[in-house]
PDB file of N, CA and C in Angstrom:
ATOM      1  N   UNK A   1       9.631  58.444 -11.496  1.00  0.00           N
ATOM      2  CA  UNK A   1       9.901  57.139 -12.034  1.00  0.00           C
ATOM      3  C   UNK A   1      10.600  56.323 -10.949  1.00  0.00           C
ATOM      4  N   UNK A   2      10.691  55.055 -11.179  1.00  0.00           N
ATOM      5  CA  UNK A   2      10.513  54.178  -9.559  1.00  0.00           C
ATOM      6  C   UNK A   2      11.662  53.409 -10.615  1.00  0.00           C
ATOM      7  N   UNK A   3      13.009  53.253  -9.645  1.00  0.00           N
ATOM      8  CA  UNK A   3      13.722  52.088 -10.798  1.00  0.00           C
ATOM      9  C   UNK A   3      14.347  50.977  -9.155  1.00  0.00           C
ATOM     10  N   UNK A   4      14.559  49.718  -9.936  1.00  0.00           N
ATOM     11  CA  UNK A   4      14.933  48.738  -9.471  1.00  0.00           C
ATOM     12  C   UNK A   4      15.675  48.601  -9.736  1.00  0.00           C
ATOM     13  N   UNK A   5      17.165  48.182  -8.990  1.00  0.00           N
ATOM     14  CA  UNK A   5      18.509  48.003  -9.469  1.00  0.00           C
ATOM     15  C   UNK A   5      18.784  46.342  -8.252  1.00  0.00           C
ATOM     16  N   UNK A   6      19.071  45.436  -9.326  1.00  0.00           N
ATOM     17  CA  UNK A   6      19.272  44.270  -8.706  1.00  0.00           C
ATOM     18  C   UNK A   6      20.886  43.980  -8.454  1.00  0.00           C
ATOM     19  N   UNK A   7      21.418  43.769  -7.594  1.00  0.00           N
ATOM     20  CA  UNK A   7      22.904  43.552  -7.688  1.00  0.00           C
ATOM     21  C   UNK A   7      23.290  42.252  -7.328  1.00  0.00           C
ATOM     22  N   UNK A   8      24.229  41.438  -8.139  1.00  0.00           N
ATOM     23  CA  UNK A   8      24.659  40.463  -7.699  1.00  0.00           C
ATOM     24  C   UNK A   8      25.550  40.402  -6.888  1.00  0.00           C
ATOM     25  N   UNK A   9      25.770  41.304  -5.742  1.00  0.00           N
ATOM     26  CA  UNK A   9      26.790  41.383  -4.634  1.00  0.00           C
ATOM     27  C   UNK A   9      26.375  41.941  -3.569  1.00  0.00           C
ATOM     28  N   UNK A  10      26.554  41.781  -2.631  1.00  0.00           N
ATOM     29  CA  UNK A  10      26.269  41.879  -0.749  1.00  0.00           C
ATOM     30  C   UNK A  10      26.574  43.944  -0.939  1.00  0.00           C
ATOM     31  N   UNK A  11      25.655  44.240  -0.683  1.00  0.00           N
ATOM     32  CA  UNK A  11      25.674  45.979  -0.568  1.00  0.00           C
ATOM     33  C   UNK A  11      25.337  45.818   0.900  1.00  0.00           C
ATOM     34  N   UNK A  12      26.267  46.998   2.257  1.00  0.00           N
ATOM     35  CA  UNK A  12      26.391  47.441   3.208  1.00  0.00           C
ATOM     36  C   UNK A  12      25.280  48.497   3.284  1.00  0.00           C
ATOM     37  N   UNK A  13      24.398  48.425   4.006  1.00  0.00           N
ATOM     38  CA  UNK A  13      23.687  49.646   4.855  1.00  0.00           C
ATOM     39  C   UNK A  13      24.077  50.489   5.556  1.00  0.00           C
ATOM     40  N   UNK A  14      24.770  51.764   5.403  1.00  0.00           N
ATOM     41  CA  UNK A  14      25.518  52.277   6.430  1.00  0.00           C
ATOM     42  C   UNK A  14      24.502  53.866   6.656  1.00  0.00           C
ATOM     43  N   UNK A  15      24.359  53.803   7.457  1.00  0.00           N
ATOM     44  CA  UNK A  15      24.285  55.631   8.177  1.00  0.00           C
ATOM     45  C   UNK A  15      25.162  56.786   7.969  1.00  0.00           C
ATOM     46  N   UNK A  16      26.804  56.478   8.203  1.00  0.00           N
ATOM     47  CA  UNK A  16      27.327  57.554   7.711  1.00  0.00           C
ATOM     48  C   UNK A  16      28.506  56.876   6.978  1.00  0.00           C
ATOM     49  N   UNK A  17      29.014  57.737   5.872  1.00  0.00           N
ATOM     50  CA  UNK A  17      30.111  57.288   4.840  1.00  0.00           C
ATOM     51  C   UNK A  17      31.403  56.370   5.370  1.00  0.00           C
ATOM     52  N   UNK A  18      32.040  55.278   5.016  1.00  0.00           N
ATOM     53  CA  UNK A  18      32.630  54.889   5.629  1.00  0.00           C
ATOM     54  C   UNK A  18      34.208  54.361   4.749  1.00  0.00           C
ATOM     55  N   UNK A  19      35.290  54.643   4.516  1.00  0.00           N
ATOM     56  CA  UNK A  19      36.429  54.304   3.580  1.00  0.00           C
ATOM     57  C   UNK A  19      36.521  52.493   3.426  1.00  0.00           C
ATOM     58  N   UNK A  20      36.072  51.964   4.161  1.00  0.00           N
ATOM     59  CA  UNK A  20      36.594  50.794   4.428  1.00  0.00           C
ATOM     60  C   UNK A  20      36.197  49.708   2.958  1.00  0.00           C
ATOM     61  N   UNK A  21      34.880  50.224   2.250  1.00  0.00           N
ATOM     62  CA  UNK A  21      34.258  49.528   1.572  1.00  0.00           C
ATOM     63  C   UNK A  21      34.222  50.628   0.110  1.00  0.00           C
ATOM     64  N   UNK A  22      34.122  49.886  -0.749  1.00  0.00           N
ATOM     65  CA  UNK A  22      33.985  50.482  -2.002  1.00  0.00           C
ATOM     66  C   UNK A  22      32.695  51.107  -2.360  1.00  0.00           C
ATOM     67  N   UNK A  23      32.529  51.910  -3.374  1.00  0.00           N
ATOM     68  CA  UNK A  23      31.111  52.747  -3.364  1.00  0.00           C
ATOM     69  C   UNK A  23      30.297  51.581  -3.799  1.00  0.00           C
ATOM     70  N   UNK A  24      30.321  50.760  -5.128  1.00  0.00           N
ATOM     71  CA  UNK A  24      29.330  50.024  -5.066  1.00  0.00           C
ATOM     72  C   UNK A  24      28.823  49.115  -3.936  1.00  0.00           C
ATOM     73  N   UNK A  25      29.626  49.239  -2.664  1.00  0.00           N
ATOM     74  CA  UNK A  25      29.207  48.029  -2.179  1.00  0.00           C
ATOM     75  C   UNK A  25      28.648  48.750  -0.492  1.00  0.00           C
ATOM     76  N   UNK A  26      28.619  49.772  -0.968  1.00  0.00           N
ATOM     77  CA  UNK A  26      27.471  51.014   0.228  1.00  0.00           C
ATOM     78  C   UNK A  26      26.824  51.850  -0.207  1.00  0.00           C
ATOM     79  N   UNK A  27      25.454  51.471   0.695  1.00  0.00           N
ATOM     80  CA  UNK A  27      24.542  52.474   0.146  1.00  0.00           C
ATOM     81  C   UNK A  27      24.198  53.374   1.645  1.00  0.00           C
ATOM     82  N   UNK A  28      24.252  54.608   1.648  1.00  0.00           N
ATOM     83  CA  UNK A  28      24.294  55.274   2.535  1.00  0.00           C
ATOM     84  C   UNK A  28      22.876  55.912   2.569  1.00  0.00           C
ATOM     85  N   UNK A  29      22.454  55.853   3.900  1.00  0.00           N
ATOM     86  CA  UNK A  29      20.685  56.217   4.186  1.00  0.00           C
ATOM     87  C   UNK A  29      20.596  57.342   4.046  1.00  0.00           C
ATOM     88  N   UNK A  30      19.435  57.848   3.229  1.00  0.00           N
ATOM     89  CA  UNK A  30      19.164  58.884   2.773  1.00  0.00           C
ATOM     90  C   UNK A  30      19.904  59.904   1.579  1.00  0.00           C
ATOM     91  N   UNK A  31      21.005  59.150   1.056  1.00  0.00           N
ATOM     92  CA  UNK A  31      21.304  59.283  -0.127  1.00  0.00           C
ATOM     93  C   UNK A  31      21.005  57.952  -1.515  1.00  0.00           C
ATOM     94  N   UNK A  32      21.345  59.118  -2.189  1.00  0.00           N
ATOM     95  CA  UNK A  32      21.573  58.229  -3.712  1.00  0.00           C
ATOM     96  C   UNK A  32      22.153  56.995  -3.710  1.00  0.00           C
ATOM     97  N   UNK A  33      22.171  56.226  -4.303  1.00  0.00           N
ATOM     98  CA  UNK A  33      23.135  54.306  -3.918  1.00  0.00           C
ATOM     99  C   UNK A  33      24.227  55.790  -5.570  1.00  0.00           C
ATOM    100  N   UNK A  34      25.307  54.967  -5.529  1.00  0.00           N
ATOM    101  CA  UNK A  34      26.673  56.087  -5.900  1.00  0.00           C
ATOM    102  C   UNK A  34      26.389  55.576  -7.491  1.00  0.00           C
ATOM    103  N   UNK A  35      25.820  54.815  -8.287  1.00  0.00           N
ATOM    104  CA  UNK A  35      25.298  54.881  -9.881  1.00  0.00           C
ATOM    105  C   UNK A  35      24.632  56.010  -9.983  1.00  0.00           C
ATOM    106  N   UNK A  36      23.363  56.302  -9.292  1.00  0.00           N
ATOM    107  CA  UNK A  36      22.458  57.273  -9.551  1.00  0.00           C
ATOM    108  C   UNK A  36      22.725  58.862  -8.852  1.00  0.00           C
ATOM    109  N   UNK A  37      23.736  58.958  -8.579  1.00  0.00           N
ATOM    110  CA  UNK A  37      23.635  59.924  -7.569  1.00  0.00           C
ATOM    111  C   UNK A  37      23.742  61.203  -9.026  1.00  0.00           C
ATOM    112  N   UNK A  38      24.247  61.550  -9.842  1.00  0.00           N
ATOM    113  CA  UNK A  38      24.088  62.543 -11.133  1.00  0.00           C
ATOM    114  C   UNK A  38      23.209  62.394 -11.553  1.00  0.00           C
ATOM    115  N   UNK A  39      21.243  61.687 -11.477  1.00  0.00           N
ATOM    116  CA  UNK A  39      20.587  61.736 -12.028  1.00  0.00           C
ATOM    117  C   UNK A  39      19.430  62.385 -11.400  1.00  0.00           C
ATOM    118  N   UNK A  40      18.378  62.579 -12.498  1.00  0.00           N
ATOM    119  CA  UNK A  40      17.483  63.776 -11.357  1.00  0.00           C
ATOM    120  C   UNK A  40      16.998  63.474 -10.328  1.00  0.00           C
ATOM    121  N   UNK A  41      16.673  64.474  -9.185  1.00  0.00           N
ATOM    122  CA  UNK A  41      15.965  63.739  -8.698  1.00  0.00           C
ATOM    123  C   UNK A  41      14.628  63.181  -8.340  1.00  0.00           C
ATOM    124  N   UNK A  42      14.078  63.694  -9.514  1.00  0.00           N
ATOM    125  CA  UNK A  42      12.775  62.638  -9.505  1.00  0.00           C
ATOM    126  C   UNK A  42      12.430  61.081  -9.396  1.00  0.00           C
ATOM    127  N   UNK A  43      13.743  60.394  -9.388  1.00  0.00           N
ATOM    128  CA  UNK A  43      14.116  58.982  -9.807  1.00  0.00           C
ATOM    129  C   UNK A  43      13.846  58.499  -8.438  1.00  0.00           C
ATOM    130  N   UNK A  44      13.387  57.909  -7.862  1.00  0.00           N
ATOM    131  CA  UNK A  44      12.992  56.917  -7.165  1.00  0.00           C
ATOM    132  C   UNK A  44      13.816  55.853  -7.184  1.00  0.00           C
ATOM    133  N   UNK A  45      15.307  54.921  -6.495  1.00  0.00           N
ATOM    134  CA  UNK A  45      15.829  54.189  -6.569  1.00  0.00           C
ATOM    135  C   UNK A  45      15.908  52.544  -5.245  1.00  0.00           C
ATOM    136  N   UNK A  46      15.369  51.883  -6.003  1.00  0.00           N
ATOM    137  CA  UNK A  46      15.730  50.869  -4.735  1.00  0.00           C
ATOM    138  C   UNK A  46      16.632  49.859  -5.264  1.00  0.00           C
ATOM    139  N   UNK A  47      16.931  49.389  -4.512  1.00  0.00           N
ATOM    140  CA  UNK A  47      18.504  48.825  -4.589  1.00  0.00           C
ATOM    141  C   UNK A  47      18.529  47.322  -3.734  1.00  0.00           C
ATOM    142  N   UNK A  48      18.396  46.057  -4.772  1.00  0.00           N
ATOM    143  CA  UNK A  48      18.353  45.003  -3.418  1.00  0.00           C
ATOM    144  C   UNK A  48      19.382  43.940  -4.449  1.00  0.00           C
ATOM    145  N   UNK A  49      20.172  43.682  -2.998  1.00  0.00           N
ATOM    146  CA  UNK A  49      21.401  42.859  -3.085  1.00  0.00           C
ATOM    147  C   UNK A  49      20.793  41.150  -2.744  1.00  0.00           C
ATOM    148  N   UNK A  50      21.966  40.034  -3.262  1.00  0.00           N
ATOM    149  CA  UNK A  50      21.245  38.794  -2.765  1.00  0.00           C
ATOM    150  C   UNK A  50      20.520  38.604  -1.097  1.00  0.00           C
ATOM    151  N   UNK A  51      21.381  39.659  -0.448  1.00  0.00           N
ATOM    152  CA  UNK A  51      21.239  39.208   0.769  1.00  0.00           C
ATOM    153  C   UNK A  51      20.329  39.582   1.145  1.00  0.00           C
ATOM    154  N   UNK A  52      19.056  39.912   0.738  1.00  0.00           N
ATOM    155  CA  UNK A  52      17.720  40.310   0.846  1.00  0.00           C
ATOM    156  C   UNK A  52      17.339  39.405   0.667  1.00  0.00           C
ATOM    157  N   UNK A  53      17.094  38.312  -0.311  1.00  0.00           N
ATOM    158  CA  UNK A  53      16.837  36.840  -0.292  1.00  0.00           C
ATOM    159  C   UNK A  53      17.787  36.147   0.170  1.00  0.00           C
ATOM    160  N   UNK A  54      18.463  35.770   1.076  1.00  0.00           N
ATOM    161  CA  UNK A  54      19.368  34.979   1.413  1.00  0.00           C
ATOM    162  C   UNK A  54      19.284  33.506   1.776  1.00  0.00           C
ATOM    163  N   UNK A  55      18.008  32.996   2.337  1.00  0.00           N
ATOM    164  CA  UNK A  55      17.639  31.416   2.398  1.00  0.00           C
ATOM    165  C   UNK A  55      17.706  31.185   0.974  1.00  0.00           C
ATOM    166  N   UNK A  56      16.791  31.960  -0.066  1.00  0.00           N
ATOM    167  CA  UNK A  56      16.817  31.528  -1.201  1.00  0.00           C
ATOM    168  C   UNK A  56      17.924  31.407  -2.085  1.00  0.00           C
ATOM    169  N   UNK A  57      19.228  32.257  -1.676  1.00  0.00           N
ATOM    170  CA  UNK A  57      20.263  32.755  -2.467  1.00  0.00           C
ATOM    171  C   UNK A  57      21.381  31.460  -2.057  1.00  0.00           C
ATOM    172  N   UNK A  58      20.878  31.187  -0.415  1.00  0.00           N
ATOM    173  CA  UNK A  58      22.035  30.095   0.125  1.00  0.00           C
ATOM    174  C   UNK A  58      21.332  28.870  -0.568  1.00  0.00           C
ATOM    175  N   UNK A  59      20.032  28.552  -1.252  1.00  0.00           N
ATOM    176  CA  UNK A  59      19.780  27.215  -1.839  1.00  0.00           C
ATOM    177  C   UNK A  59      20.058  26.965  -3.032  1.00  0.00           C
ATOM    178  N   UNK A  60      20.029  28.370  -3.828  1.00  0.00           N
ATOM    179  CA  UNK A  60      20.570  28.147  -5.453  1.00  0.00           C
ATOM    180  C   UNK A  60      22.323  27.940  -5.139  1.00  0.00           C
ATOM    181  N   UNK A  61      23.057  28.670  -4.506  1.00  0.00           N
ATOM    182  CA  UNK A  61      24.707  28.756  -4.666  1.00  0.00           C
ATOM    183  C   UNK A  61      25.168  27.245  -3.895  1.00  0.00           C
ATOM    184  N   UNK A  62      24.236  26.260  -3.283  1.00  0.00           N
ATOM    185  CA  UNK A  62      24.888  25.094  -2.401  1.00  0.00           C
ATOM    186  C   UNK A  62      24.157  24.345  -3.850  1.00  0.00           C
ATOM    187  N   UNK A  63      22.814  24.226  -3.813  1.00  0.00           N
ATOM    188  CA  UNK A  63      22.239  22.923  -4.134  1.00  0.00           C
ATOM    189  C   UNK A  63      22.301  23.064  -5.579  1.00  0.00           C
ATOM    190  N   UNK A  64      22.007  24.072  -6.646  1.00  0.00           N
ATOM    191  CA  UNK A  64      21.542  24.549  -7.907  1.00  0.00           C
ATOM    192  C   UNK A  64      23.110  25.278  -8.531  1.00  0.00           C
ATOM    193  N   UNK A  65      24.096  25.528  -7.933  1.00  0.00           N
ATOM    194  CA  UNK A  65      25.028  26.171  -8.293  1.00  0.00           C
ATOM    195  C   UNK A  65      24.745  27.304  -9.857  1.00  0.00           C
ATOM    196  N   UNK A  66      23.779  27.621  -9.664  1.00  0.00           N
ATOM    197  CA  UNK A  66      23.488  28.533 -10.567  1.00  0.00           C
ATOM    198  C   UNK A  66      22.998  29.670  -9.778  1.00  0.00           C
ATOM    199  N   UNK A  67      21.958  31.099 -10.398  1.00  0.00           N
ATOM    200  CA  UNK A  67      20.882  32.236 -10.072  1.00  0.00           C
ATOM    201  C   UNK A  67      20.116  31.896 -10.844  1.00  0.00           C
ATOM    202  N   UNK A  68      18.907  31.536 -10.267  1.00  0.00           N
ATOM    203  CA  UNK A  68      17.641  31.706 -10.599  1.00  0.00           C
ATOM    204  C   UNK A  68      17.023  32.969 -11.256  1.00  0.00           C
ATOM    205  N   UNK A  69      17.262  33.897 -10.514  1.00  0.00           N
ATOM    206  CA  UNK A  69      17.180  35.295 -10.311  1.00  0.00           C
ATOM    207  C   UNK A  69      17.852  36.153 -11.321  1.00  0.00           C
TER     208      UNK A  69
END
């Protein structure tokens, strides 16, 4: 099963574990993002933060002061 997890906050890409940042807000390569990590692993997880759309994210928060999204 393939799940999509949308977050309304800037998630860090990191390589190896790092204290500086809170778990929701790192997802470490080749692990679990830290919600799913107790679930099986058949689960398929992708994980995309605004800053994956970010032209689009910088036109709703200046011009639209709302999420579209």
């Amino acid at each position: 099963m393939r799940i999509l997890m949308l977050v309304n906050w800037g998630v860090r890409y990191l390589l190896e574990d790092s204290a500086e940042c809170q778990a929701p807000d790192k997802y470490l390569v080749g692990q679990k993002y830290w919600f799913f990590k107790y679930w099986p692993p058949k689960h398929k997880v992708d994980v995309i933060d605004y800053t994956k759309f970010f032209p689009f994210f910088a036109v709703e928060r200046k011009l639209l002061k709302l999420y579209v999204l």
